[in-house]
N, C-alpha and C. Protein backbone atom coordinates (compact mmCIF):
# COMPACT_ATOMS: atom_id res chain seq x y z
N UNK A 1 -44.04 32.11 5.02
CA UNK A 1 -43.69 30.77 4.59
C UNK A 1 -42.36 30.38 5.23
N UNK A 2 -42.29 29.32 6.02
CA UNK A 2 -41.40 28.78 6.30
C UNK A 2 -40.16 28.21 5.62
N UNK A 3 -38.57 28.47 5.75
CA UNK A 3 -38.08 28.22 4.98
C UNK A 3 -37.26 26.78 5.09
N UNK A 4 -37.82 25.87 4.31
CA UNK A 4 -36.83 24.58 4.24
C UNK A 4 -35.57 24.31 4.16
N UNK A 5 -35.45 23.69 5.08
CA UNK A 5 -33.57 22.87 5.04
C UNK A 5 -33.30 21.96 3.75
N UNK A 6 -32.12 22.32 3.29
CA UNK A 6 -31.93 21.48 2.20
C UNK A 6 -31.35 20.21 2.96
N UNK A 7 -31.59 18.95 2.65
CA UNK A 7 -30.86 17.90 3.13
C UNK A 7 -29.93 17.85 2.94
N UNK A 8 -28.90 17.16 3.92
CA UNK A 8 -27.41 17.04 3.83
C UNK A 8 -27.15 15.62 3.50
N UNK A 9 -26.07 15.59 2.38
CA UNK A 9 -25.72 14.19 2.09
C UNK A 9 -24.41 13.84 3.07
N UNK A 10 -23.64 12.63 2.73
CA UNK A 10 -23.34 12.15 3.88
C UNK A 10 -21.86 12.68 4.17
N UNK A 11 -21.78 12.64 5.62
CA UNK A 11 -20.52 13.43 5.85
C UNK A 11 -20.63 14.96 5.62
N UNK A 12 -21.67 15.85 5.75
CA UNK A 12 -21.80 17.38 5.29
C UNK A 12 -21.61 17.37 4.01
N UNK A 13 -21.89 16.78 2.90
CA UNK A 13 -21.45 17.28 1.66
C UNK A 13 -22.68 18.17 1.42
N UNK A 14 -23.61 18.68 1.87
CA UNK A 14 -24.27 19.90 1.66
C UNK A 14 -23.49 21.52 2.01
N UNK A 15 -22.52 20.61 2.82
CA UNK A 15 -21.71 22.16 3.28
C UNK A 15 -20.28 22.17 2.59
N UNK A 16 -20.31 23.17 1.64
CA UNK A 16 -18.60 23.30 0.84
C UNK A 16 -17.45 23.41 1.87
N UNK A 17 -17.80 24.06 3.27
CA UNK A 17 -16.11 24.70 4.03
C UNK A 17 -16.04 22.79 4.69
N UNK A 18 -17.21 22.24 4.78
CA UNK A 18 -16.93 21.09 6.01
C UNK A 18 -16.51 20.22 5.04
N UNK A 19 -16.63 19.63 3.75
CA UNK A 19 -16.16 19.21 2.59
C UNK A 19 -15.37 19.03 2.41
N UNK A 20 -14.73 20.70 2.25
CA UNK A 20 -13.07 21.70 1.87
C UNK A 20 -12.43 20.49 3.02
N UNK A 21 -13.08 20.27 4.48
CA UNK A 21 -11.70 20.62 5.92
C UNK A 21 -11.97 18.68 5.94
N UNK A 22 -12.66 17.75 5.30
CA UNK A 22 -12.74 16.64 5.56
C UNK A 22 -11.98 16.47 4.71
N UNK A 23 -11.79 16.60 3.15
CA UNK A 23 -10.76 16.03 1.99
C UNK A 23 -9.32 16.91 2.86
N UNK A 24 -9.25 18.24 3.03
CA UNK A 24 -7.95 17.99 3.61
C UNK A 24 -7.82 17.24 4.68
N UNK A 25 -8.59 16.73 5.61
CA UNK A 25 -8.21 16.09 6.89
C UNK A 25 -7.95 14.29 6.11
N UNK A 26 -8.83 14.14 4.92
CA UNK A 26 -8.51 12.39 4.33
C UNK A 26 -6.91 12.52 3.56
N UNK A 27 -6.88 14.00 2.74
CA UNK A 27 -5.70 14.33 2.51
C UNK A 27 -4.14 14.24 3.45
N UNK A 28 -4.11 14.25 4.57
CA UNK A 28 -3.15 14.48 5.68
C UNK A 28 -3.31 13.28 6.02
N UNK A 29 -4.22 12.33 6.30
CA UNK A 29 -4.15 11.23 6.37
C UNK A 29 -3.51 10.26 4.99
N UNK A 30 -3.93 10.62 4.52
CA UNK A 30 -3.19 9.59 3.32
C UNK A 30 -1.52 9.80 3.03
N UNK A 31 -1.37 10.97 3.30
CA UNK A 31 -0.17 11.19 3.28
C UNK A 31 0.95 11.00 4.60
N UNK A 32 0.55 10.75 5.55
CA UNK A 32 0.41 9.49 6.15
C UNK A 32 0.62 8.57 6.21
N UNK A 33 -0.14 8.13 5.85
CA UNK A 33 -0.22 6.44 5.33
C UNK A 33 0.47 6.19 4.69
N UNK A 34 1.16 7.11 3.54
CA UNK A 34 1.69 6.57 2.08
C UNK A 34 3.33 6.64 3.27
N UNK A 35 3.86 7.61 4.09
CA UNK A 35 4.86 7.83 4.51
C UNK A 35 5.00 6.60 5.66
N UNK A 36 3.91 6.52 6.28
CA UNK A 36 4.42 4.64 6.69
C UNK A 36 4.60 3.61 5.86
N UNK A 37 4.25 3.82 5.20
CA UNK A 37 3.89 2.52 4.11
C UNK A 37 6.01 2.75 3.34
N UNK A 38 6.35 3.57 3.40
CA UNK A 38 7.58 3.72 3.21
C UNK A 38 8.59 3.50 3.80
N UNK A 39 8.03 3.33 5.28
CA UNK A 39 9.05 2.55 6.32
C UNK A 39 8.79 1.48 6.38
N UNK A 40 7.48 0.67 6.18
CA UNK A 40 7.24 -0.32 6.34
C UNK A 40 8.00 -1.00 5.25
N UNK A 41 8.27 -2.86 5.50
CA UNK A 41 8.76 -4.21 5.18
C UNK A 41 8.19 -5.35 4.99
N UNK A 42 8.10 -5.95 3.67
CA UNK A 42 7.73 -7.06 3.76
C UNK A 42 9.09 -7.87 3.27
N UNK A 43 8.85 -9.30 3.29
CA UNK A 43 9.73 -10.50 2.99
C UNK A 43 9.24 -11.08 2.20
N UNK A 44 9.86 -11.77 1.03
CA UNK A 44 9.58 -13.15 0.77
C UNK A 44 10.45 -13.79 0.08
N UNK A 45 10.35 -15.59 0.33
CA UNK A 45 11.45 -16.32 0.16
C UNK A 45 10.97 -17.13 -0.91
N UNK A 46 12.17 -17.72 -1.20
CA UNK A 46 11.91 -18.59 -2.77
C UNK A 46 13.22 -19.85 -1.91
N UNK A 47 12.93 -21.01 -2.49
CA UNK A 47 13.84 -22.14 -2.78
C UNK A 47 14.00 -22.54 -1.19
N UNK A 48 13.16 -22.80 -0.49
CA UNK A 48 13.41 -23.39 0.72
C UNK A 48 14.12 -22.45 1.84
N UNK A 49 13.99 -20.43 1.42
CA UNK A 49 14.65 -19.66 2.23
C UNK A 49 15.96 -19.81 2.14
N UNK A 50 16.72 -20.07 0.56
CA UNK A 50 17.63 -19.45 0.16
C UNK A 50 18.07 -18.38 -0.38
N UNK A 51 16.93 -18.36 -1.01
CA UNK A 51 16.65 -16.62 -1.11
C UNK A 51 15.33 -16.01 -0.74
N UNK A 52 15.77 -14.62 0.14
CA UNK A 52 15.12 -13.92 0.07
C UNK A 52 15.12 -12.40 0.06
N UNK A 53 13.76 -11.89 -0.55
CA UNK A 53 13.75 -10.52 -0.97
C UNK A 53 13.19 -9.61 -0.47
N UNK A 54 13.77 -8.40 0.24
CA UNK A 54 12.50 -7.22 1.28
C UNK A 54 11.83 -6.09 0.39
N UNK A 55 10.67 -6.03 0.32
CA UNK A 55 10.43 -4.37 -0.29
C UNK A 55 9.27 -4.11 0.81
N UNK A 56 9.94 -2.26 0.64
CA UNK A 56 8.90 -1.38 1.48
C UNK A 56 7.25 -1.42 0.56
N UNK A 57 6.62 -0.96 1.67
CA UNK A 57 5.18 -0.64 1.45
C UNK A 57 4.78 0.42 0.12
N UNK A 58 5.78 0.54 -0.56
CA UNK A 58 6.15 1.84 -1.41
C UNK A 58 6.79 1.50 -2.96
N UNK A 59 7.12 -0.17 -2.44
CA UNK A 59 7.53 -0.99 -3.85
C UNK A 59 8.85 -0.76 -3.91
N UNK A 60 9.39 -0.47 -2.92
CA UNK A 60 11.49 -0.18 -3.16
C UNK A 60 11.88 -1.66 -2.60
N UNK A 61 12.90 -2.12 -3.61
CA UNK A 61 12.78 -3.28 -2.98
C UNK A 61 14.31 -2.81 -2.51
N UNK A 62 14.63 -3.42 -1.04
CA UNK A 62 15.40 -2.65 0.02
C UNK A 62 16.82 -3.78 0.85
N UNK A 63 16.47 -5.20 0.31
CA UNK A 63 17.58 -5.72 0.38
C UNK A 63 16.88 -8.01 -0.50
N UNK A 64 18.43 -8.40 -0.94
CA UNK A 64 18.19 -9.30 -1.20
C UNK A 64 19.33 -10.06 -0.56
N UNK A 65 18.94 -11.14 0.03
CA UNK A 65 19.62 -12.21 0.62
C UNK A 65 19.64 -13.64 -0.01
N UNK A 66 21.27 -14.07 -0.22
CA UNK A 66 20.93 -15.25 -1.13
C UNK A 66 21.90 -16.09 0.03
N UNK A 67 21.61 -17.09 0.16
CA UNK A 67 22.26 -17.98 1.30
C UNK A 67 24.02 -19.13 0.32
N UNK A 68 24.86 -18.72 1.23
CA UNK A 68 26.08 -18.73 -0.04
C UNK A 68 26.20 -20.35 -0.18
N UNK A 69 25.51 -20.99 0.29
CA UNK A 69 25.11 -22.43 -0.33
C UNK A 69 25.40 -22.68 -1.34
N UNK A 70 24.28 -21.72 -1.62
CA UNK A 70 23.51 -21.91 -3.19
C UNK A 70 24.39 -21.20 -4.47
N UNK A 71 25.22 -20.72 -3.91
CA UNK A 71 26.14 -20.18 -4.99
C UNK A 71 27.28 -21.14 -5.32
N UNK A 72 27.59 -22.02 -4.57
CA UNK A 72 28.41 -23.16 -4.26
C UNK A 72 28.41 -24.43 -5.94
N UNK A 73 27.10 -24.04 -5.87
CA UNK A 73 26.06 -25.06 -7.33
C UNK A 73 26.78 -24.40 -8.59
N UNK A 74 26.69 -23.45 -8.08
CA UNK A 74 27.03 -22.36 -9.94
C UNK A 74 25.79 -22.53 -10.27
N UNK A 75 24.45 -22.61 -10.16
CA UNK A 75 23.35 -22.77 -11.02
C UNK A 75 22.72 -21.31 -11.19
N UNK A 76 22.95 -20.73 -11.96
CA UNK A 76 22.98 -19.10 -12.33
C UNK A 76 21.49 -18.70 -12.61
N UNK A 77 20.73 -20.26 -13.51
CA UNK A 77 19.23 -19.98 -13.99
C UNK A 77 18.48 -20.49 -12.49
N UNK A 78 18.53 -21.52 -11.67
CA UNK A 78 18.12 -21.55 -10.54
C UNK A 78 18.25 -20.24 -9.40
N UNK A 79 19.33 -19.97 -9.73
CA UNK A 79 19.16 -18.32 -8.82
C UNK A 79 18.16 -17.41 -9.06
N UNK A 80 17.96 -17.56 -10.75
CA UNK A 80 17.23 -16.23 -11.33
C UNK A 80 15.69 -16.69 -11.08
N UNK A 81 15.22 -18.07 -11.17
CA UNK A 81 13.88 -18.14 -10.95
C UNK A 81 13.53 -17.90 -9.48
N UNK A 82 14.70 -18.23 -8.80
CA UNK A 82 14.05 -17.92 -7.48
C UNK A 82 14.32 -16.51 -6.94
N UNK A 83 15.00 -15.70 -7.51
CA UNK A 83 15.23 -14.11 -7.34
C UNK A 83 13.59 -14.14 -7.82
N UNK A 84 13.55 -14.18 -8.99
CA UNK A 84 11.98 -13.63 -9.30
C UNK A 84 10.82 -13.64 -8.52
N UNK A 85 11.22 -15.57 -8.05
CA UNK A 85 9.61 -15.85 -7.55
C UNK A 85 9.77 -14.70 -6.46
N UNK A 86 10.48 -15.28 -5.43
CA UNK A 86 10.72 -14.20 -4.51
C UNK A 86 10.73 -12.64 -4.58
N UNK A 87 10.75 -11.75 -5.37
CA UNK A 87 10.67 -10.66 -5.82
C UNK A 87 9.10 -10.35 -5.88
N UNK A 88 8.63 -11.36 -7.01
CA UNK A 88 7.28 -10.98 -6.93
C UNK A 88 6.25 -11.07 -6.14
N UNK A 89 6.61 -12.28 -5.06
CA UNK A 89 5.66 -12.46 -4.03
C UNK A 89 5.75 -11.44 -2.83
N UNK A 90 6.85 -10.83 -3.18
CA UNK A 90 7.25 -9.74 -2.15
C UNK A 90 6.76 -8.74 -2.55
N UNK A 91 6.57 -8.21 -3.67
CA UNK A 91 5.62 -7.01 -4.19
C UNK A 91 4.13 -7.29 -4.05
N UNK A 92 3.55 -8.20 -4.14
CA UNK A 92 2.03 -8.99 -3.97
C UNK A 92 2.13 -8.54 -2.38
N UNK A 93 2.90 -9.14 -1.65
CA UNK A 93 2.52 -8.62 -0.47
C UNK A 93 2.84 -7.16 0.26
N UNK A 94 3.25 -6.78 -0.43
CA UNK A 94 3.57 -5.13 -0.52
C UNK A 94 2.17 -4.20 -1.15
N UNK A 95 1.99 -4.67 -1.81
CA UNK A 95 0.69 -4.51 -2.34
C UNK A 95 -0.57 -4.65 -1.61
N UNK A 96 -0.73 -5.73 -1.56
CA UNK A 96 -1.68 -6.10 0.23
C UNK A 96 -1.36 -5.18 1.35
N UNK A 97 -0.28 -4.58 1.32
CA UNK A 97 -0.17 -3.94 2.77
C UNK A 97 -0.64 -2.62 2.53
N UNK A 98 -0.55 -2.23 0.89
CA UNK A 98 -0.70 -0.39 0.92
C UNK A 98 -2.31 -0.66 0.88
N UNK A 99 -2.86 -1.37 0.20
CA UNK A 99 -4.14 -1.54 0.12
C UNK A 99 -4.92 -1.69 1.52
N UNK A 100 -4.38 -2.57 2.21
CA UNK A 100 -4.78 -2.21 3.83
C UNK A 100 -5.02 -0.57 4.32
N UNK A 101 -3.84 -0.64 3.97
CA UNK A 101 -3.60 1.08 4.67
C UNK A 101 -4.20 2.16 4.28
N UNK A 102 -4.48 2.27 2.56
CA UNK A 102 -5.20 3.36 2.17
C UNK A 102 -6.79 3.05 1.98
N UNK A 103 -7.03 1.59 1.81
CA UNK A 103 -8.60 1.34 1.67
C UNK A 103 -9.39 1.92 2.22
N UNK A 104 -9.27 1.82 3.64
CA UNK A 104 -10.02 3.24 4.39
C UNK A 104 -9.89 4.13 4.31
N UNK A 105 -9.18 5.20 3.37
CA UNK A 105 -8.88 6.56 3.57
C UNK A 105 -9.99 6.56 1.91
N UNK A 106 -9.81 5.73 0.97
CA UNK A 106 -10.37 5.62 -0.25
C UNK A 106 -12.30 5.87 -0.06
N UNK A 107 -12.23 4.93 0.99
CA UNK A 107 -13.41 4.57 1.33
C UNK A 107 -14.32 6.00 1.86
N UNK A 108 -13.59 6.59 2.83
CA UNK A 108 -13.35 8.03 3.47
C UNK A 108 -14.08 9.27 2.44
N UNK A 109 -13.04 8.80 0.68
CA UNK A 109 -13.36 9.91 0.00
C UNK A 109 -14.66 9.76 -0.84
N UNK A 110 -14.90 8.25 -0.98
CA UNK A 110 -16.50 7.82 -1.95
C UNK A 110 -17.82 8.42 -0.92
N UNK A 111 -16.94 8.88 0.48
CA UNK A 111 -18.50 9.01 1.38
C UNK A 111 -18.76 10.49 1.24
N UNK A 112 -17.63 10.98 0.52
CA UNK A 112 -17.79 12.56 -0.01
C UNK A 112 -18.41 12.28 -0.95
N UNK A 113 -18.86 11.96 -2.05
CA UNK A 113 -19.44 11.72 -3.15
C UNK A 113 -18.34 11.70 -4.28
N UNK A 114 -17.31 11.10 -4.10
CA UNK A 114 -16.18 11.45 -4.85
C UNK A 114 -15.82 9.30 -5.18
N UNK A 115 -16.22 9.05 -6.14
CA UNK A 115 -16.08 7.98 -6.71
C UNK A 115 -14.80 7.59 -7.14
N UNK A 116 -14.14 6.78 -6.52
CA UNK A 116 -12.80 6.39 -6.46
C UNK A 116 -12.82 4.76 -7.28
């Protein structure tokens, strides 16, 4: 009697060592990714680009620029809404950028059978 092949699901997940060497190879990649994503910069401005705020790909937010105009006003609560807006639109797009970066590595590990 002839002996049957078990089918392989996708990416070798019939084979444990090729499995083992793809999650470490998505592993080394992500780590990776997460270590660019730590050099990387985004911007964003509030109040006509009087202020604005940088954070890395990593959520550090890494410098704030307020244009000395605007300090000229004394308007202390106008500073703070636009620190915010600016803050948060800078994390939104910080956010967008890690999600770029790791989506495919995520994607990488669901083709192991590993539901992310």
């Amino acid at each position: 009697m002839a002996k049957r092949k078990r089918p392989r699901g996708p990416m070798g997940a019939g084979n444990p060592k090729g499995m083992m060497q793809q999650l470490q190879q998505l592993q080394q990649q992500m780590l990776e990714a997460q270590e660019q994503l730590a050099q990387e910069t985004v911007s964003a401005t509030a109040g006509g680009g009087v202020v604005e705020v940088t954070i890395t790909g990593d959520q550090r937010c890494t410098a704030i620029k307020i244009a000395p105009e605007l300090l000229e006003d004394g308007d202390a609560e106008m500073l703070q809404d636009m620190l915010i807006s600016a803050f948060n639109t800078a994390l939104e797009k910080s956010r967008e950028m890690a999600e770029q970066r790791l989506g495919p590595l995520a994607t990488g590990l669901s083709g192991l059978g590993l539901n992310l």
